[in-house]
PDB file of N, CA and C in Angstrom:
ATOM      1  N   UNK A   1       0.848  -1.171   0.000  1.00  0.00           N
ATOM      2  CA  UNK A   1       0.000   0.000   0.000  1.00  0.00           C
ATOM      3  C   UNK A   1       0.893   1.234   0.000  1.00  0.00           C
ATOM      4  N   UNK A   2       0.757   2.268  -0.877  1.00  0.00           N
ATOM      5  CA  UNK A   2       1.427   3.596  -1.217  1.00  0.00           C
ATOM      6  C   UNK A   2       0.862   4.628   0.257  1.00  0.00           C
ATOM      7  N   UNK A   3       1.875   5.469   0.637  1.00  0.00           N
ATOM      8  CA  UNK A   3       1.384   6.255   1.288  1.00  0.00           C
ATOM      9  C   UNK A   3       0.556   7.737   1.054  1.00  0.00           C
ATOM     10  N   UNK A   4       0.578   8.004  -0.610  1.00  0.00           N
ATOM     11  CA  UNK A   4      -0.032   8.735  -1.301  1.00  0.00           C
ATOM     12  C   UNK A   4      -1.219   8.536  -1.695  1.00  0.00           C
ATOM     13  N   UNK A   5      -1.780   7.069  -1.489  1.00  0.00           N
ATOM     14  CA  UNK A   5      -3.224   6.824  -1.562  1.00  0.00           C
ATOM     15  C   UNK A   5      -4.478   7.863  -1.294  1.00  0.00           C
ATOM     16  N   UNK A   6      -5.428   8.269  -1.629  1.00  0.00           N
ATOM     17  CA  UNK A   6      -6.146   9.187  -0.940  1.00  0.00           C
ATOM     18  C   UNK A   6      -6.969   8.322   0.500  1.00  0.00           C
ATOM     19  N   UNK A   7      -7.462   9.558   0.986  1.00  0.00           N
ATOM     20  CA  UNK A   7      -7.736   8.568   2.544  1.00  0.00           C
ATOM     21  C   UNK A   7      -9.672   8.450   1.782  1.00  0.00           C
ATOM     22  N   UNK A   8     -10.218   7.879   2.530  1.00  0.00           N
ATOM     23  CA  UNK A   8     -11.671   7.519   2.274  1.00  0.00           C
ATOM     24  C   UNK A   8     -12.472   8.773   2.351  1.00  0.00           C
ATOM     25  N   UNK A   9     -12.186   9.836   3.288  1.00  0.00           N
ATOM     26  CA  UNK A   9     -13.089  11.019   2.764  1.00  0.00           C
ATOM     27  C   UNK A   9     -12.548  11.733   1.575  1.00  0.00           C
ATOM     28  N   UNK A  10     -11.549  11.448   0.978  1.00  0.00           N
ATOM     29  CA  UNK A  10     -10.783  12.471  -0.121  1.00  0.00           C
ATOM     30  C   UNK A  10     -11.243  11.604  -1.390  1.00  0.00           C
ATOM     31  N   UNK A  11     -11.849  10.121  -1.263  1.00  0.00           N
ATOM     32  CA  UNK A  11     -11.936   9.623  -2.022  1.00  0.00           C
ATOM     33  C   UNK A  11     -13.528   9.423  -2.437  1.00  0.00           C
ATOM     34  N   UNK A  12     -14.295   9.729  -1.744  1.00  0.00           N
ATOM     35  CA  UNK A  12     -15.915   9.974  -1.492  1.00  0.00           C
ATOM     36  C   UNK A  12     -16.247  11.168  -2.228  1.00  0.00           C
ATOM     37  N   UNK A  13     -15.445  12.200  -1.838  1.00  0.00           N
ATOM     38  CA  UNK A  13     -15.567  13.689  -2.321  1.00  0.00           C
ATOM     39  C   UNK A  13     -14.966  13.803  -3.896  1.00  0.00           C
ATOM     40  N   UNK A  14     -14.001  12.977  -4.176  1.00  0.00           N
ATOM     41  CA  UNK A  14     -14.184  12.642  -5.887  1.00  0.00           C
ATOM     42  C   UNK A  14     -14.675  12.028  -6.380  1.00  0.00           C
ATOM     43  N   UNK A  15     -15.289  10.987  -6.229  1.00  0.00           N
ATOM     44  CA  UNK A  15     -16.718  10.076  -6.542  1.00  0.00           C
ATOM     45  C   UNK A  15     -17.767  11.199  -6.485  1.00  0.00           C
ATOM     46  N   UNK A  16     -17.940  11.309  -5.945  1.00  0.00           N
ATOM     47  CA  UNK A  16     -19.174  12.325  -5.998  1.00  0.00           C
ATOM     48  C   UNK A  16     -19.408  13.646  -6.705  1.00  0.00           C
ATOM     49  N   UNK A  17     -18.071  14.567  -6.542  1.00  0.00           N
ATOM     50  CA  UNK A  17     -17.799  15.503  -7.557  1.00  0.00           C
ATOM     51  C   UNK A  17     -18.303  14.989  -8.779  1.00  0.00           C
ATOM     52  N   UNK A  18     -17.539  14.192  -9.297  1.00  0.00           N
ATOM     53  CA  UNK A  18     -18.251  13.479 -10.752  1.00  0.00           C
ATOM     54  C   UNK A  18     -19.429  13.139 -11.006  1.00  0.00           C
ATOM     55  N   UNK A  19     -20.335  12.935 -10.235  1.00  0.00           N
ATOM     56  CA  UNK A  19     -21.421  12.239 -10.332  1.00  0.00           C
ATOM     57  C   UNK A  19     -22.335  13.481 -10.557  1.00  0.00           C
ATOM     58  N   UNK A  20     -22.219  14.852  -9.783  1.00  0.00           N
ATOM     59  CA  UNK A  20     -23.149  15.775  -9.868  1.00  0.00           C
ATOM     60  C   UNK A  20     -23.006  17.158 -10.681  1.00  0.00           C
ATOM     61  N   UNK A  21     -24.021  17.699 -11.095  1.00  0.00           N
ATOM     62  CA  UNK A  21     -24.180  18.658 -11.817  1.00  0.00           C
ATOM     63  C   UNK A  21     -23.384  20.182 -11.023  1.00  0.00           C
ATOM     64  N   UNK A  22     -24.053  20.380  -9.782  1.00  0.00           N
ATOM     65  CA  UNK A  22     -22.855  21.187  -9.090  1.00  0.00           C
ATOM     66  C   UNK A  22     -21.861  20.838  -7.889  1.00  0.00           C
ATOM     67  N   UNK A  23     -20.809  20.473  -8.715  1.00  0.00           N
ATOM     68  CA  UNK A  23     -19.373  20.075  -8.161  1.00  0.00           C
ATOM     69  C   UNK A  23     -18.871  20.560  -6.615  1.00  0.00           C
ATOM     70  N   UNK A  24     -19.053  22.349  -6.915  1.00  0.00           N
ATOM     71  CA  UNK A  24     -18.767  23.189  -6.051  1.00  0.00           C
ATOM     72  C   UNK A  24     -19.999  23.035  -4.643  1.00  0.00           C
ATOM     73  N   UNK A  25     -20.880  22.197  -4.549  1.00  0.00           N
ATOM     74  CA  UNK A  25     -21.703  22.069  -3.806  1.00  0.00           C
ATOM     75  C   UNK A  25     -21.632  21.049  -2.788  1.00  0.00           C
ATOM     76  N   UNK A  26     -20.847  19.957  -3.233  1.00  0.00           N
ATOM     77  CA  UNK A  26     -20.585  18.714  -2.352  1.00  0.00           C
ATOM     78  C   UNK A  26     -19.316  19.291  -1.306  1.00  0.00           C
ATOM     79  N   UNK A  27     -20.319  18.155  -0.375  1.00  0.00           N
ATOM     80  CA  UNK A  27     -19.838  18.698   0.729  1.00  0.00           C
ATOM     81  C   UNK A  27     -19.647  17.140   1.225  1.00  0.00           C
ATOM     82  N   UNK A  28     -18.204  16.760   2.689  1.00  0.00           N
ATOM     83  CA  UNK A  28     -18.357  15.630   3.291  1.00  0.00           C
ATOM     84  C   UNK A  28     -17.756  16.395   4.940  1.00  0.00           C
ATOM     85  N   UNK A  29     -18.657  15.837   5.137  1.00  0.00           N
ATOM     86  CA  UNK A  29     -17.975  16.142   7.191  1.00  0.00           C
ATOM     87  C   UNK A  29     -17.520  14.979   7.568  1.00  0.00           C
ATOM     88  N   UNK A  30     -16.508  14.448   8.650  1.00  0.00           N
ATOM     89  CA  UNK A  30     -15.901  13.533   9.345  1.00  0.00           C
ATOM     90  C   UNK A  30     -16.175  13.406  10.103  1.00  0.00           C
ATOM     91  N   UNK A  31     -17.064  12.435  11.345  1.00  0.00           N
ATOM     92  CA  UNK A  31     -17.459  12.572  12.141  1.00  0.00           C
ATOM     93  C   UNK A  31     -16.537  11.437  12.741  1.00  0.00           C
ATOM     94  N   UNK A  32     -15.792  11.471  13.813  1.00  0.00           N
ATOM     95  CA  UNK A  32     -15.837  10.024  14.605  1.00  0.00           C
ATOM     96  C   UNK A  32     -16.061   9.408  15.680  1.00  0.00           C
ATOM     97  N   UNK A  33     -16.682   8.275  15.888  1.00  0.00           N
ATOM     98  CA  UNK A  33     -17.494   7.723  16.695  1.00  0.00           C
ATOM     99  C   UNK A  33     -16.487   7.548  18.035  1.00  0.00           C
ATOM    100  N   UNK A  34     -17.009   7.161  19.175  1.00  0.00           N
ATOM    101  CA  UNK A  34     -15.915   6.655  20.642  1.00  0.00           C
ATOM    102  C   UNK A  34     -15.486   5.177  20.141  1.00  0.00           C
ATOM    103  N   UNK A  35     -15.792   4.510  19.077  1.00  0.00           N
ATOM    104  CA  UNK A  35     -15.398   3.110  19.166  1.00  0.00           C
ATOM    105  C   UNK A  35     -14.092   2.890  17.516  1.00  0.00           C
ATOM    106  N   UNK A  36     -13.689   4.430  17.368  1.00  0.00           N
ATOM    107  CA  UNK A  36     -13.013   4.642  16.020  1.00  0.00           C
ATOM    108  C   UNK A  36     -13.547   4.226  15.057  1.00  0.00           C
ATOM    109  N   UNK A  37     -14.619   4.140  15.107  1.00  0.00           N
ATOM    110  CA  UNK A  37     -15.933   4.152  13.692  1.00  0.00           C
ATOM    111  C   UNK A  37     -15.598   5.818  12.795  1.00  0.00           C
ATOM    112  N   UNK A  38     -15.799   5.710  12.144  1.00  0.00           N
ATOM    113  CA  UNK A  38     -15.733   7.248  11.222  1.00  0.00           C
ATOM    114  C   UNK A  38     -17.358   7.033  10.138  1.00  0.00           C
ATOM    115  N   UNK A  39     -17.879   8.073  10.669  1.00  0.00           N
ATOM    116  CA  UNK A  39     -18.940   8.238   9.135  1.00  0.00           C
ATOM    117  C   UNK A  39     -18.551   9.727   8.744  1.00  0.00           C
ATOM    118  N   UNK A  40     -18.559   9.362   7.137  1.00  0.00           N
ATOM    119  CA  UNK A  40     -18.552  10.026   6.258  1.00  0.00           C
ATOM    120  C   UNK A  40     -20.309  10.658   5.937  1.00  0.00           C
ATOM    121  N   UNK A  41     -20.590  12.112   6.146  1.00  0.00           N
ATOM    122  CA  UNK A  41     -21.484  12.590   5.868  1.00  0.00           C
ATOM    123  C   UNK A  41     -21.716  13.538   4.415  1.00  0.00           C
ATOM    124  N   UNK A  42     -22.102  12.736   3.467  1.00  0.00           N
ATOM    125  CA  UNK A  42     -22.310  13.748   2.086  1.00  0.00           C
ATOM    126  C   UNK A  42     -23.394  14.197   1.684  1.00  0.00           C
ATOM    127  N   UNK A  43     -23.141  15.681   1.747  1.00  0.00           N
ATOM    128  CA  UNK A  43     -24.356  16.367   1.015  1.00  0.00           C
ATOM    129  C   UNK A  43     -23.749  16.993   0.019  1.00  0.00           C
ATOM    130  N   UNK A  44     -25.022  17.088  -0.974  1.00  0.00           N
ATOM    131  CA  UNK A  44     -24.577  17.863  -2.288  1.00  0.00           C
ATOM    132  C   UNK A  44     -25.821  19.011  -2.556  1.00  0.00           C
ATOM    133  N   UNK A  45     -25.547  19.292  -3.519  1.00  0.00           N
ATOM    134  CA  UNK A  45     -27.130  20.481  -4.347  1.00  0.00           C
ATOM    135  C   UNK A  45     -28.382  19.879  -4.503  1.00  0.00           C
ATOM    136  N   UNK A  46     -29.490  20.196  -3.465  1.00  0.00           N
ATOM    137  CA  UNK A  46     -30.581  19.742  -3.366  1.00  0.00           C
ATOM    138  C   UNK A  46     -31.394  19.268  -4.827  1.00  0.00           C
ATOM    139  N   UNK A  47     -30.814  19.602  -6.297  1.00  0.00           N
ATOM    140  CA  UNK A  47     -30.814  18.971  -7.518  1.00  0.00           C
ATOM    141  C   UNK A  47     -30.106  18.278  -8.044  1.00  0.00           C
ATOM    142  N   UNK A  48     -29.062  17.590  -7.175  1.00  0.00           N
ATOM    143  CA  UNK A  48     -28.386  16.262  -7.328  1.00  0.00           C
ATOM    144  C   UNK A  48     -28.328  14.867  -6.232  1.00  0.00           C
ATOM    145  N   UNK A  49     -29.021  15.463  -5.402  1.00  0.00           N
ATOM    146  CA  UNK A  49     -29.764  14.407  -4.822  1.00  0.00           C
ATOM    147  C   UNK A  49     -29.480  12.713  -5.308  1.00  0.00           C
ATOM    148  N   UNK A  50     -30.755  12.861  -6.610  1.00  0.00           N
ATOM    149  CA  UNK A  50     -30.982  11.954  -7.442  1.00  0.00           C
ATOM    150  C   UNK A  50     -30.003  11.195  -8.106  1.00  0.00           C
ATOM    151  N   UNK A  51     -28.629  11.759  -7.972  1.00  0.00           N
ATOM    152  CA  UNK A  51     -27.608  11.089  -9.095  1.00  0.00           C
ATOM    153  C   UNK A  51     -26.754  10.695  -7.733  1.00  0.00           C
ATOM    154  N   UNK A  52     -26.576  10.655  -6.840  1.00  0.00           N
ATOM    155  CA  UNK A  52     -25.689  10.412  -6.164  1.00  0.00           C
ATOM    156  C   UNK A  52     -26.629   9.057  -5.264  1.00  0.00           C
ATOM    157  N   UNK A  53     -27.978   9.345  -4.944  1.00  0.00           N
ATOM    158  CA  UNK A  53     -28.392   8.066  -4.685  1.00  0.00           C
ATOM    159  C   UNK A  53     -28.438   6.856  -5.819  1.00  0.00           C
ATOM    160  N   UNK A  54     -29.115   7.409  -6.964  1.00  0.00           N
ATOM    161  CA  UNK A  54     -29.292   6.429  -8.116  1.00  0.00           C
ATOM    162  C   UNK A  54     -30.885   5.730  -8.158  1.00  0.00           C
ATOM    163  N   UNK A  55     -31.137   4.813  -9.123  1.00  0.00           N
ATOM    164  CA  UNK A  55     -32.099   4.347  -9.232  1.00  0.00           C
ATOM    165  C   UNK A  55     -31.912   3.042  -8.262  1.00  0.00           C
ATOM    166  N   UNK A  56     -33.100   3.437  -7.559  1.00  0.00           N
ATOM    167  CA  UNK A  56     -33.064   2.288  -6.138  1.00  0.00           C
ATOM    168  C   UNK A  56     -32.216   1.892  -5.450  1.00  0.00           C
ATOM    169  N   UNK A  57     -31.487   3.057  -5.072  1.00  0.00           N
ATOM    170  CA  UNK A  57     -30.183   3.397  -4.370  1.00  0.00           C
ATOM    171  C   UNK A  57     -28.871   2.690  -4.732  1.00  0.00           C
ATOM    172  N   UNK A  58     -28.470   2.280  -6.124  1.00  0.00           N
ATOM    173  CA  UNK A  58     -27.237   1.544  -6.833  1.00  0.00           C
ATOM    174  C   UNK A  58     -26.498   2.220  -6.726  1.00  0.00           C
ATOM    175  N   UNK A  59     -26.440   3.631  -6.701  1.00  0.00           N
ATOM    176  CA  UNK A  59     -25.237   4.545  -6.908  1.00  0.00           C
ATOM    177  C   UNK A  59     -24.592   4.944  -6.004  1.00  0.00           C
ATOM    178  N   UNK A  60     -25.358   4.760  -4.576  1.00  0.00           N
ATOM    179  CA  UNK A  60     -25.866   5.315  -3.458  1.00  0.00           C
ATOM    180  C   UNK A  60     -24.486   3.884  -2.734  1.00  0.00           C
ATOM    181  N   UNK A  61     -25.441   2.887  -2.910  1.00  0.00           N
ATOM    182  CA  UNK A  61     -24.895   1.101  -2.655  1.00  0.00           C
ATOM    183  C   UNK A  61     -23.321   1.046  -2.979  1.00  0.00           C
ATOM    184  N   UNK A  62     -23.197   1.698  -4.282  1.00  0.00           N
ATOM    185  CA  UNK A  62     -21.340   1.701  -4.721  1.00  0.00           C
ATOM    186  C   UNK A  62     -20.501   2.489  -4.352  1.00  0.00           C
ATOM    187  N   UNK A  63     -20.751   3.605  -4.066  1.00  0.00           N
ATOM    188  CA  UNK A  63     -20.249   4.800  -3.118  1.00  0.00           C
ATOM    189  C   UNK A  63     -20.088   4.260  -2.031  1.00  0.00           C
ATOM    190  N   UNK A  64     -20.898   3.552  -1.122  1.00  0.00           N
ATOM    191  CA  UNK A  64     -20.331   3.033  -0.017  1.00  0.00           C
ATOM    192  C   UNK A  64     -19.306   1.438  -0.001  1.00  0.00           C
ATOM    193  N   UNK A  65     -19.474   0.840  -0.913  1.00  0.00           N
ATOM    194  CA  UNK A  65     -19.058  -0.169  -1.094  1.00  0.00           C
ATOM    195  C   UNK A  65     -17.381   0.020  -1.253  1.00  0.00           C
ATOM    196  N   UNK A  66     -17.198   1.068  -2.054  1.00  0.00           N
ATOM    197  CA  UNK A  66     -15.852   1.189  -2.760  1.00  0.00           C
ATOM    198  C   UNK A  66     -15.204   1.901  -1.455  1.00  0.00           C
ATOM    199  N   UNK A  67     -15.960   3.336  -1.250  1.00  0.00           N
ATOM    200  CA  UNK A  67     -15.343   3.765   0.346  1.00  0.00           C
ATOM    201  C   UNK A  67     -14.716   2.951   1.385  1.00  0.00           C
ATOM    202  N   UNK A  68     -15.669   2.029   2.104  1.00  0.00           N
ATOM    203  CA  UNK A  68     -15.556   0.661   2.752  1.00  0.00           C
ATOM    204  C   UNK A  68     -14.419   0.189   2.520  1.00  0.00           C
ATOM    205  N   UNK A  69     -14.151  -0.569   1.177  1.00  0.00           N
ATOM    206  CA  UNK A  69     -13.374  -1.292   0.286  1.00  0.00           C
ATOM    207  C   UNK A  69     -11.679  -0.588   0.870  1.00  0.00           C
ATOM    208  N   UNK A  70     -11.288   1.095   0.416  1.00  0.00           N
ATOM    209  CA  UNK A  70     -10.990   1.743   0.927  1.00  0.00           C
ATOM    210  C   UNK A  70     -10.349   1.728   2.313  1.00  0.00           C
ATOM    211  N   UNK A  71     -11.335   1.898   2.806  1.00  0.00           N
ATOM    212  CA  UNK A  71     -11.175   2.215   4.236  1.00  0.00           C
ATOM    213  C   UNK A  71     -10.233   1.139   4.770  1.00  0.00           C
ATOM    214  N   UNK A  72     -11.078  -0.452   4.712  1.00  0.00           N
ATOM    215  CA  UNK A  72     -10.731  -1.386   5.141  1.00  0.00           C
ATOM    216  C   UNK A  72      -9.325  -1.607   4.686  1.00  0.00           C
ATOM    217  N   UNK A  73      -8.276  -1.288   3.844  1.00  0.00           N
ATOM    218  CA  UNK A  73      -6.775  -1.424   3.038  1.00  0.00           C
ATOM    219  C   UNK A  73      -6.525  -0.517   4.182  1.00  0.00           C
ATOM    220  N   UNK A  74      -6.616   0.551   4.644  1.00  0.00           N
ATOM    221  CA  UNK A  74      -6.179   1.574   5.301  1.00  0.00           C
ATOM    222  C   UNK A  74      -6.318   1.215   7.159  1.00  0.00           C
ATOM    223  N   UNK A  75      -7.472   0.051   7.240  1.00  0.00           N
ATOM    224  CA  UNK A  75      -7.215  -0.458   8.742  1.00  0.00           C
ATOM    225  C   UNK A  75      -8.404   0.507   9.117  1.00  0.00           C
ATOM    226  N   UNK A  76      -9.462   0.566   8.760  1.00  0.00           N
ATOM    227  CA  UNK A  76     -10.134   1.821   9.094  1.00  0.00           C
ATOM    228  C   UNK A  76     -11.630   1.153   8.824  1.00  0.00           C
ATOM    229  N   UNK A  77     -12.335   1.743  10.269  1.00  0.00           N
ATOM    230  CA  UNK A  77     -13.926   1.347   9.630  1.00  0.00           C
ATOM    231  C   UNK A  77     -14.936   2.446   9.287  1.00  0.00           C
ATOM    232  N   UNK A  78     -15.370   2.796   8.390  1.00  0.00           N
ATOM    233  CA  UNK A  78     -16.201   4.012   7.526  1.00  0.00           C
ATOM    234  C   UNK A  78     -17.426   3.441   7.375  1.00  0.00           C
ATOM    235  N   UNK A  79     -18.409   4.245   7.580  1.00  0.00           N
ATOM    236  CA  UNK A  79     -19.778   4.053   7.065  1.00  0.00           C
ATOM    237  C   UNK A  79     -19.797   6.040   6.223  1.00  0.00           C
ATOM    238  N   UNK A  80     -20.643   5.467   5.544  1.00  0.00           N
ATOM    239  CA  UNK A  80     -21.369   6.549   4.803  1.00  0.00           C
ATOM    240  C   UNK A  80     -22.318   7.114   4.652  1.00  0.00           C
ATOM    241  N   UNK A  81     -22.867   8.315   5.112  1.00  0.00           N
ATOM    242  CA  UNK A  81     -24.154   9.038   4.755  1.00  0.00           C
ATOM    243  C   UNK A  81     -24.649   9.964   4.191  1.00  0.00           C
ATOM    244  N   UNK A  82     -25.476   9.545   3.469  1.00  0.00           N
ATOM    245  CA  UNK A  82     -26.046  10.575   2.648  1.00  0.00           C
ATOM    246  C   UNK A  82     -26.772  11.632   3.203  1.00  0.00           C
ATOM    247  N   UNK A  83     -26.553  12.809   3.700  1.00  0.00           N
ATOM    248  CA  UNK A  83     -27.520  13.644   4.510  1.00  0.00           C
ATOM    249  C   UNK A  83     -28.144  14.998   3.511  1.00  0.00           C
ATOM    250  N   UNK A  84     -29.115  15.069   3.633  1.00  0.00           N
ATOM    251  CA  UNK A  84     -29.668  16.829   3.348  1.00  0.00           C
ATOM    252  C   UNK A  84     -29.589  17.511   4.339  1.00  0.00           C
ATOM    253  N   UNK A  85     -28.508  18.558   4.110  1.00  0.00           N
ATOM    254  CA  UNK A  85     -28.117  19.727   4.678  1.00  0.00           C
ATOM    255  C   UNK A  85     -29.026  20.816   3.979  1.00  0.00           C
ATOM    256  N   UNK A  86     -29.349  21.262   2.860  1.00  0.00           N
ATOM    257  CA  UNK A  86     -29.764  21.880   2.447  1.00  0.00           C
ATOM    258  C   UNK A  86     -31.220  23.076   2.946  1.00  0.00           C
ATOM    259  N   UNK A  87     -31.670  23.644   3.719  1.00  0.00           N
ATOM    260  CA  UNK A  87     -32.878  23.984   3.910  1.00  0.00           C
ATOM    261  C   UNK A  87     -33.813  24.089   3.274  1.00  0.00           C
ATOM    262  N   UNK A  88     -34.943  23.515   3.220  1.00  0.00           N
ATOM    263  CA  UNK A  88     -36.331  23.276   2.416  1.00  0.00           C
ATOM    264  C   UNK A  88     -37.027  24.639   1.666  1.00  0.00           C
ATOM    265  N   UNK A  89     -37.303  23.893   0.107  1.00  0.00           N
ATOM    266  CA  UNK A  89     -37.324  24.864  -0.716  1.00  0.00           C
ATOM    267  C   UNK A  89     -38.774  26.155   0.049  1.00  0.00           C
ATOM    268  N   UNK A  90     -39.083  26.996   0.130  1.00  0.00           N
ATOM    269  CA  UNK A  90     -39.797  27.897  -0.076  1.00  0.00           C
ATOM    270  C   UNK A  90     -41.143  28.027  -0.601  1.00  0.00           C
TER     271      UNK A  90
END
């Protein structure tokens, strides 16, 4: 394993960049748990929503899978969430 690898939130936040219409909108917070659990919290532009979950959450399912995947090479346990940060439209 390279020590230049990206770590699992650096690697969530380019998965996702790609996936959505505004780039500049994704967002991930680090949260970590008392038991060295880490979740990854991603929000993006309340009109990309849809592409980052996917149809019946596939996109949603591989984003965490690969993160995980990730994590686990690095000795690390990650969960992932999808949150709306956004405040409700008007």
């Amino acid at each position: 394993m390279s020590d230049d690898s990206p770590t699992p939130r650096e690697l969530l936040e380019f998965l996702a960049r790609g996936l959505v219409e505004q780039p500049d909108q994704v967002e991930v917070d680090e949260v970590r748990e008392n038991d060295q659990t880490i979740v990854l919290e991603l929000s993006v532009a309340r009109d990309d929503y849809g592409n980052v979950i996917g149809r019946g959450g596939r996109t949603a399912g591989a984003l965490r899978t690969i993160v995980k995947a990730a994590a686990s090479r690095r000795g690390e346990r990650v969960f992932v969430d999808i949150v709306d940060s956004s405040p409700p439209p008007r």
